[in-house]
Protein backbone atom coordinates (compact mmCIF):
# COMPACT_ATOMS: atom_id res chain seq x y z
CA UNK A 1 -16.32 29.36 17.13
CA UNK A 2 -15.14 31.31 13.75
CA UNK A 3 -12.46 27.97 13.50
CA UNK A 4 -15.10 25.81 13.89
CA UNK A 5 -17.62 27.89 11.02
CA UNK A 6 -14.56 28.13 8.67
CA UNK A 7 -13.52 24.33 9.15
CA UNK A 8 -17.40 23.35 8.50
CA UNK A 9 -17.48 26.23 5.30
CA UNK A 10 -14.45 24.30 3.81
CA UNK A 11 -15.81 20.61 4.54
CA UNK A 12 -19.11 21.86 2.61
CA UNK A 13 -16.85 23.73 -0.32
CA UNK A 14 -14.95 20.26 -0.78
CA UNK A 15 -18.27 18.42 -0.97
CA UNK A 16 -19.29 20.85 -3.44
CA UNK A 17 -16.60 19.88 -6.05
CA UNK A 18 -16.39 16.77 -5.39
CA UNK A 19 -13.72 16.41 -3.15
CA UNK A 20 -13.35 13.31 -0.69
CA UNK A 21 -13.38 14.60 2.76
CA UNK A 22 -10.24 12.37 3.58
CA UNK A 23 -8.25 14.03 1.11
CA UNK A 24 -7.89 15.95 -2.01
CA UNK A 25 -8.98 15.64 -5.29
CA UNK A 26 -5.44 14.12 -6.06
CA UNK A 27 -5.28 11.90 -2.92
CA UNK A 28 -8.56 10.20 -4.26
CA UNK A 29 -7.45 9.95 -7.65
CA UNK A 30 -4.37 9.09 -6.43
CA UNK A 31 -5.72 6.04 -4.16
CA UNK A 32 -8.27 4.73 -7.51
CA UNK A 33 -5.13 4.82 -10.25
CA UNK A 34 -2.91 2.88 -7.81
CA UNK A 35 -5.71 0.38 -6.76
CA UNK A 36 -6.39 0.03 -10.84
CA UNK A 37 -2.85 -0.24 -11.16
CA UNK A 38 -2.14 -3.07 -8.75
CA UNK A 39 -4.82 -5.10 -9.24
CA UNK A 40 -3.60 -4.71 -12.99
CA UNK A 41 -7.21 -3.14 -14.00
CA UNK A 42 -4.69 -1.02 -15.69
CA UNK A 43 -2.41 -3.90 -17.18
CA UNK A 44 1.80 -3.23 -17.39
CA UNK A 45 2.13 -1.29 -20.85
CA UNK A 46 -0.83 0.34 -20.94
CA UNK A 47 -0.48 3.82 -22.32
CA UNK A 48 -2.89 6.29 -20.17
CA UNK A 49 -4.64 9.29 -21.05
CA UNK A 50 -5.21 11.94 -18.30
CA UNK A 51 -8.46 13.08 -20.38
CA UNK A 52 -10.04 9.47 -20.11
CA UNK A 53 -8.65 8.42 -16.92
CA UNK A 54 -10.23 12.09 -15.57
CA UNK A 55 -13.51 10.92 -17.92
CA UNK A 56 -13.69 7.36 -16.20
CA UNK A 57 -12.94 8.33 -12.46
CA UNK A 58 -15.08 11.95 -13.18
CA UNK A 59 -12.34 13.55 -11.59
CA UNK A 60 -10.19 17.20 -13.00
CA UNK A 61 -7.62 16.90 -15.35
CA UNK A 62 -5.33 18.43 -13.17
CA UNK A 63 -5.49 16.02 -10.11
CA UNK A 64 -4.73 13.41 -12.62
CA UNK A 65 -1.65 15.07 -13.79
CA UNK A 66 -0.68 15.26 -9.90
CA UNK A 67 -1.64 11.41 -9.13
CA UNK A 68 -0.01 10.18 -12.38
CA UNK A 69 3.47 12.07 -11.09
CA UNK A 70 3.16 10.75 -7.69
CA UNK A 71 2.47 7.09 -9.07
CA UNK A 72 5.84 7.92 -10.89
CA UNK A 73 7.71 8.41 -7.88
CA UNK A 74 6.00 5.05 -6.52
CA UNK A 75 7.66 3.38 -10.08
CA UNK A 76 4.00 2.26 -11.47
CA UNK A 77 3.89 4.42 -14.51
CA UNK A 78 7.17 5.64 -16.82
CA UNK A 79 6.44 9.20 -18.16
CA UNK A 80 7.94 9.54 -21.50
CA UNK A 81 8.15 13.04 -22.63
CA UNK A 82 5.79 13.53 -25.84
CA UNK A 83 4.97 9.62 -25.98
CA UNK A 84 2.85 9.61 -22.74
CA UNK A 85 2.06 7.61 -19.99
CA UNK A 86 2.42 3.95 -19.39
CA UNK A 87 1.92 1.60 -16.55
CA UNK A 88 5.23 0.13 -15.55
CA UNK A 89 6.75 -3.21 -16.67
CA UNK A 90 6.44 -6.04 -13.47
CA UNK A 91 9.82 -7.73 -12.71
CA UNK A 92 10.76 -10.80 -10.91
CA UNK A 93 14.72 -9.18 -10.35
CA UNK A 94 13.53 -5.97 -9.76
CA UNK A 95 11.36 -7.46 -7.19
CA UNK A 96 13.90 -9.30 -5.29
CA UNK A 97 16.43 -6.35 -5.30
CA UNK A 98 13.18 -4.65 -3.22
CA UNK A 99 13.18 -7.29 -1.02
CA UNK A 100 16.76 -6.92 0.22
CA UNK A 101 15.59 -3.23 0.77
CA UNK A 102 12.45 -3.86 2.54
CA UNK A 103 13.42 -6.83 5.06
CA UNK A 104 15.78 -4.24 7.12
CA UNK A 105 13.40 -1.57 6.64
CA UNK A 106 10.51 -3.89 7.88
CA UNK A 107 12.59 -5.39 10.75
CA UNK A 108 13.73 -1.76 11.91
CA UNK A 109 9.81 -0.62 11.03
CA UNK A 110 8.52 -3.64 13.34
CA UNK A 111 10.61 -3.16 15.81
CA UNK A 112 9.76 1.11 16.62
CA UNK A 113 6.74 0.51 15.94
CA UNK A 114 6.63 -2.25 19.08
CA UNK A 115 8.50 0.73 21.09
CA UNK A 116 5.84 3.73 19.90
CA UNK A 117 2.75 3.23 18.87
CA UNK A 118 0.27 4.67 20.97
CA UNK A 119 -2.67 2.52 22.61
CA UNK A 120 -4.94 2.96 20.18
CA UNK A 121 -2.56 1.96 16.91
CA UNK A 122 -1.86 -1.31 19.01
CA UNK A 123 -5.52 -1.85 19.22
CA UNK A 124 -5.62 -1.27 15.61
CA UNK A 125 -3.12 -3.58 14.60
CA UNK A 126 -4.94 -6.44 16.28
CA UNK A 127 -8.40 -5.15 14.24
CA UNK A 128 -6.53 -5.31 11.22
CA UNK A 129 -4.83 -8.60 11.69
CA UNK A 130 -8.04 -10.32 12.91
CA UNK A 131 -9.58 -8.95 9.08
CA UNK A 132 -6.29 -10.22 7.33
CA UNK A 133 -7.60 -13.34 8.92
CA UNK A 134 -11.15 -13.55 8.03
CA UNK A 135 -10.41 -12.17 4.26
CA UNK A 136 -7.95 -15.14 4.01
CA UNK A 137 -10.13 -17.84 4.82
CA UNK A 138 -13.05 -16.10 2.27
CA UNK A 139 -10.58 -15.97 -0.29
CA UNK A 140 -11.05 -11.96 -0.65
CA UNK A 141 -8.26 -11.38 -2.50
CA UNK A 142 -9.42 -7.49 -2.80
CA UNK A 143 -9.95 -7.08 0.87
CA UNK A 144 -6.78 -8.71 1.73
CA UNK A 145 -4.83 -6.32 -0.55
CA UNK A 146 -6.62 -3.54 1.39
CA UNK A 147 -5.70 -4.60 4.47
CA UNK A 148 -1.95 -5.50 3.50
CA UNK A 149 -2.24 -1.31 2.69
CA UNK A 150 -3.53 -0.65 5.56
CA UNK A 151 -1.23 -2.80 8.24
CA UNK A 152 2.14 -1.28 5.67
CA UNK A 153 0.77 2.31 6.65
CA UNK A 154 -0.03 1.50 10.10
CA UNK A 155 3.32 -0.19 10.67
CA UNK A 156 4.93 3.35 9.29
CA UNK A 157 2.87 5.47 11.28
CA UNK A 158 3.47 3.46 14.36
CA UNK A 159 7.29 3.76 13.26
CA UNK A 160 7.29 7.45 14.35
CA UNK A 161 9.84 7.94 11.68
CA UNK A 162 9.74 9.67 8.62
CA UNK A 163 12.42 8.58 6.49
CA UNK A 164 11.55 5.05 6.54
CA UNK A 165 8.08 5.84 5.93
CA UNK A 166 9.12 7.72 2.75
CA UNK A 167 11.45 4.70 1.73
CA UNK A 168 9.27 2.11 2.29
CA UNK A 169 6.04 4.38 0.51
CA UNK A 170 7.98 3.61 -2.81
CA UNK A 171 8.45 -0.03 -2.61
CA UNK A 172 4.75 -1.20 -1.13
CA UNK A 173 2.88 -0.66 -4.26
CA UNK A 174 5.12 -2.71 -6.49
CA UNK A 175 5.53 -5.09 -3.74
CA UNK A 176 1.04 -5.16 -3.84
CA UNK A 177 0.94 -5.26 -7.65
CA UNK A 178 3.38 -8.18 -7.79
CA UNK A 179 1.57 -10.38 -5.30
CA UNK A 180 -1.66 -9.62 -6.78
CA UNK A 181 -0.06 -10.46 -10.12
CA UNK A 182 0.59 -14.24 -8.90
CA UNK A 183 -1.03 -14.99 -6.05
CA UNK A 184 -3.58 -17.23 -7.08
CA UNK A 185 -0.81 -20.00 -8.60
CA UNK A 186 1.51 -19.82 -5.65
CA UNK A 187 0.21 -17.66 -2.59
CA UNK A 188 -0.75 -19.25 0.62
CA UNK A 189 -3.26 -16.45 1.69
CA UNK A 190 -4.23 -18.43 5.49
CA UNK A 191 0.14 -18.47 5.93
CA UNK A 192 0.26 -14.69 4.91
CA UNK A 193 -2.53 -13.74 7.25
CA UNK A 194 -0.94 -15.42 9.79
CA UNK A 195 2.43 -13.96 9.21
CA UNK A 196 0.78 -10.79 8.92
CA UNK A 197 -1.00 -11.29 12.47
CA UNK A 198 2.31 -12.32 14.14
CA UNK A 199 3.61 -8.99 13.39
CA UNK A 200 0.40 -7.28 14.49
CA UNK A 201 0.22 -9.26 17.76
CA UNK A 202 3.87 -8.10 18.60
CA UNK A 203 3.60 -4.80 18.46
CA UNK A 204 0.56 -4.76 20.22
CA UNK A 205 2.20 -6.30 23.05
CA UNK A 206 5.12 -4.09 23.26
CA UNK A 207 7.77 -6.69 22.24
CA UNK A 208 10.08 -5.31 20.21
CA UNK A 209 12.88 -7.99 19.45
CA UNK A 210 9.57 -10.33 18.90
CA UNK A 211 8.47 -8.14 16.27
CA UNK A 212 11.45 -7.72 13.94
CA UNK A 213 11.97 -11.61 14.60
CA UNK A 214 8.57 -11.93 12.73
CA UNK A 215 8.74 -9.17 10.35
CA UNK A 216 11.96 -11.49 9.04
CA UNK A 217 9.27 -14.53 8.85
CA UNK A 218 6.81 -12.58 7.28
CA UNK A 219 9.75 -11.19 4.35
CA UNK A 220 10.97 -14.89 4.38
CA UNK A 221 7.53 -16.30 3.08
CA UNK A 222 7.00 -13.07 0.34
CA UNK A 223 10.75 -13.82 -0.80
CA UNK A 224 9.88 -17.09 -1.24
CA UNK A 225 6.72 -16.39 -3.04
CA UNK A 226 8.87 -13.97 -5.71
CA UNK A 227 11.00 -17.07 -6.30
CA UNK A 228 8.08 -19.61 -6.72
CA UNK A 229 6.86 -17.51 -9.89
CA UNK A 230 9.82 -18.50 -11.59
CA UNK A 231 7.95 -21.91 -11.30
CA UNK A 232 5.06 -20.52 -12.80
């Protein structure tokens, strides 16, 4: 009972300043920079100021700070000591040398995650593809973004390994800014969905070799998106 008082005292002292109960202070301000970020709210070569950014999401200096060095990590912003902050530059090479990265991690991610994820994770992934879905054919760029973060961190979770997780935490951001960047002249949001889902549906159904067979489809399409920009 004195576990359950002091877990209900801190839930009501979060609430008090502010403090999502999913998270921290940072987390949240973590989650609103990077969604500014990516859907370039916050356009490449910005310079950002931890007193406005804390004045426009009404959030501490100091969990600012903390976001703005984990976004660092994640390559969005460049901290230049005594110039400031700025949102990272977007490019096309940069990109593609992620790519080459993120197709074995994906395939290797696919395929544990077929092997471990627990019953309700599977049910999840078929939730989440079934959204990818209906967001596509709404044209809900937003939501589909969300959901592309969502499936990534399910897909890691669902992994059961750590390391990957970490390396592939550093490359889906960039990967999200850049599609959101040029979707609308060359993305095929119904195909993406669908790629997404074929994933989804293989891990669901415990097939592991099927899943990193369409993880490889799904990286084939978003490689060939990168190179279509050129185009642009």
């Amino acid at each position: 009972m004195r576990g359950v008082l002091k877990a209900k005292t801190s839930t009501k002292r979060r609430a008090r300043n502010g403090e999502a109960e999913d998270g921290t202070l940072t987390d949240r301000a973590y989650r609103e920079l990077e969604e500014m970020i990516v859907t370039l709210q916050l356009s490449p070569g910005t310079i950002l100021s931890e007193q406005a950014l804390a004045q426009r999401l009404k959030i501490g200096r100091t969990p600012i700070r903390e976001a703005l060095q984990r976004l660092a990590r994640d390559g969005l912003v460049v901290i230049m000591p005594r110039r400031g902050i700025m949102v990272s530059e977007i490019n096309l090479r940069l990109q593609l040398r992620l790519l080459e990265v993120r197709r074995e991690l994906e395939r290797l991610m696919a395929s544990l995650a077929a092997e471990r994820a627990t019953p309700e994770e599977r049910a999840e992934f078929a939730e989440v593809a079934q959204a990818m879905m209906e967001a596509a054919e709404k044209s809900d760029d937003i939501a589909f973004m969300r959901l592309d973060q969502r499936f990534n961190m399910l897909i890691a979770t669902a992994a059961r390994n750590e390391f990957a997780r970490r390396s592939m935490g550093l490359m889906n951001a960039l990967s999200r800014r850049f599609w959101y960047q040029h979707y609308q002249e060359v993305a095929d949001l119904p195909l993406a969905a669908k790629l997404h889902a074929a994933v989804a549906e293989a891990v669901s159904q415990k097939k592991a070799k099927a899943a990193a067979i369409a993880s490889d489809k799904l990286i084939d399409y978003i490689e060939d998106f990168a190179r279509k920009t050129l185009d642009t």
